[in-house]
Each structure stands twice: as C-alpha cells, then as structure tokens.
C-alpha atoms as a PDB file:
ATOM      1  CA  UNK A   1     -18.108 173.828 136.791  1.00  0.00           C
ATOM      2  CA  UNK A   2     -18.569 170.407 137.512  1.00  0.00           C
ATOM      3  CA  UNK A   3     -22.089 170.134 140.461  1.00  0.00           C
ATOM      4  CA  UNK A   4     -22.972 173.968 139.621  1.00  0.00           C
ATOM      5  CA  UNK A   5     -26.217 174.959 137.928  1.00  0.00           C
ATOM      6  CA  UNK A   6     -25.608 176.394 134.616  1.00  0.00           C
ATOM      7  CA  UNK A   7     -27.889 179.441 134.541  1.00  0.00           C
ATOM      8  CA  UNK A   8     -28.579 181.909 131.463  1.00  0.00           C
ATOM      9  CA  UNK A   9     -26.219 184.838 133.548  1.00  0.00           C
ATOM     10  CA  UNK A  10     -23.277 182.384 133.771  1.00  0.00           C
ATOM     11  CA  UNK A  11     -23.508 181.262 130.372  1.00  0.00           C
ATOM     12  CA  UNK A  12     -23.723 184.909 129.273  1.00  0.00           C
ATOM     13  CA  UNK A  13     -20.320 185.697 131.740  1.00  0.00           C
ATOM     14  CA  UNK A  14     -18.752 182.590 129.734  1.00  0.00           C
ATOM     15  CA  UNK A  15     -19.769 184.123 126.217  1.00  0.00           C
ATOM     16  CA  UNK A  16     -18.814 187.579 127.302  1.00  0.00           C
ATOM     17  CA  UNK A  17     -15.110 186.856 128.533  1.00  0.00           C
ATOM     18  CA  UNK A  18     -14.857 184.283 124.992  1.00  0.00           C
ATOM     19  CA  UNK A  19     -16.189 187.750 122.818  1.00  0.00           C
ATOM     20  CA  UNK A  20     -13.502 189.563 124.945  1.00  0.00           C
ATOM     21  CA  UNK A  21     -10.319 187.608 123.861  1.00  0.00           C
ATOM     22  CA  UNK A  22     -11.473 187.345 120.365  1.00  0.00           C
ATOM     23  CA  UNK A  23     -11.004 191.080 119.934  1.00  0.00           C
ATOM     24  CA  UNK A  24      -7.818 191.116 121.979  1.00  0.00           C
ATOM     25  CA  UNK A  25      -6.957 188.657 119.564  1.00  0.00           C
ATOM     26  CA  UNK A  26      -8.348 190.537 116.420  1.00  0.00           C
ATOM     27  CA  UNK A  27      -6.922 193.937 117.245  1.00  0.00           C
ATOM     28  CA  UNK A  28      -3.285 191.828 118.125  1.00  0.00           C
ATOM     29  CA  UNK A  29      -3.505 190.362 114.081  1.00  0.00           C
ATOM     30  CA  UNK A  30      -4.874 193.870 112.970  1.00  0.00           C
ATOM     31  CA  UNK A  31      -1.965 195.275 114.528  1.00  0.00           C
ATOM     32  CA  UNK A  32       0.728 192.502 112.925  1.00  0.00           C
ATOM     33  CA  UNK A  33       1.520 191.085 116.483  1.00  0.00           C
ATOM     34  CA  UNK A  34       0.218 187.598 115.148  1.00  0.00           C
ATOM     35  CA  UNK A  35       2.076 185.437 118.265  1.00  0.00           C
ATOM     36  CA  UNK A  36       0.208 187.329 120.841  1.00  0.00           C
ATOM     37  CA  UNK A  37      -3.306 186.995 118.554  1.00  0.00           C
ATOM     38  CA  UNK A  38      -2.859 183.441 118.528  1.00  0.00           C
ATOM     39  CA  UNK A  39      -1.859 182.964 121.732  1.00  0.00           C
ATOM     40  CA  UNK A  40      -5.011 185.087 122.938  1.00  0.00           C
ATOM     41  CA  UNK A  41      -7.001 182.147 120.718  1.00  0.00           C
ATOM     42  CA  UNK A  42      -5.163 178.882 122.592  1.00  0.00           C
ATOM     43  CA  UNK A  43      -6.560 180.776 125.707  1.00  0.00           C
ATOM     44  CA  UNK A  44      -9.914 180.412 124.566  1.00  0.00           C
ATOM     45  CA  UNK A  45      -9.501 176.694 122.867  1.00  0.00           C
ATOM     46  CA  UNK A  46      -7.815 175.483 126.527  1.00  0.00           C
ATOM     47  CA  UNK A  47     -10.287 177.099 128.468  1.00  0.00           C
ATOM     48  CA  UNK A  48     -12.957 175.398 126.301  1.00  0.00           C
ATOM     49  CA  UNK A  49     -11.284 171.883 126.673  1.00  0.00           C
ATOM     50  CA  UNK A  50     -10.895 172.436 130.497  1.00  0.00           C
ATOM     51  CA  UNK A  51     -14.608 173.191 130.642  1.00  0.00           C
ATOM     52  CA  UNK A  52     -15.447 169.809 128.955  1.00  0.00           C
ATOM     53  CA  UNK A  53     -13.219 167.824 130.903  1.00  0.00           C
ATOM     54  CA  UNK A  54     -15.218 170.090 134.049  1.00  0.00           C
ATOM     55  CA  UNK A  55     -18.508 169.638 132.759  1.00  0.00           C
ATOM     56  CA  UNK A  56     -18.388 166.264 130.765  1.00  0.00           C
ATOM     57  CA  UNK A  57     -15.680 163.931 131.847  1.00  0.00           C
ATOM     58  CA  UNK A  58     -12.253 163.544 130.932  1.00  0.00           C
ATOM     59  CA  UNK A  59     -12.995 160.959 128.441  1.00  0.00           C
ATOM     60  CA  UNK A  60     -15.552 162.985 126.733  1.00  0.00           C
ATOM     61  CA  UNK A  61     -12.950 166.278 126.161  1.00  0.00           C
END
C-alpha cells in the first residue's frame, strides 16, 4: 500500500476481509478443526506484518 491514499472505504475493505477470517477461524475452533482456525489467524497476523513492512518500512514491522 506503500504511495496509495488510505481512504475511509479501503480501510473499511481491510477491516471487513480481517472480520471475515476471524469467523472462518471461529466457526473452524467451534467445529474442533483447531489447525485450520489457527492457520486462518497466521493469515491475518502475516497479512498485518506485510502491511507494516508496506506502509511503514521494513525496519519498523
């Protein structure tokens, strides 16, 4: 995201798709198939890394 203009409608998109995977992730656990839960929540924790290293530098991620 690195030289775009963060605007309230992307930052909705990017809280939308996060709320997404968290119930993947939720109904996964709910349904015992913990592996797939958590791997649904290291989607979300390396997609939030790669957007700091995006939007912040490297060093700062």
């Amino acid at each position: 995201m690195r030289n775009q203009t963060l605007t309230q409608e992307k930052l909705q998109q990017e809280i939308a798709e996060i709320e997404l995977y968290i119930k993947w992730a939720k109904q996964q656990a709910e349904a015992g198939e913990l592996e797939q839960a958590y791997k649904y929540l290291r989607v979300i924790k390396l997609t939030g890394f790669q957007y700091l290293i995006d939007v912040e530098g490297e060093e700062n991620a």
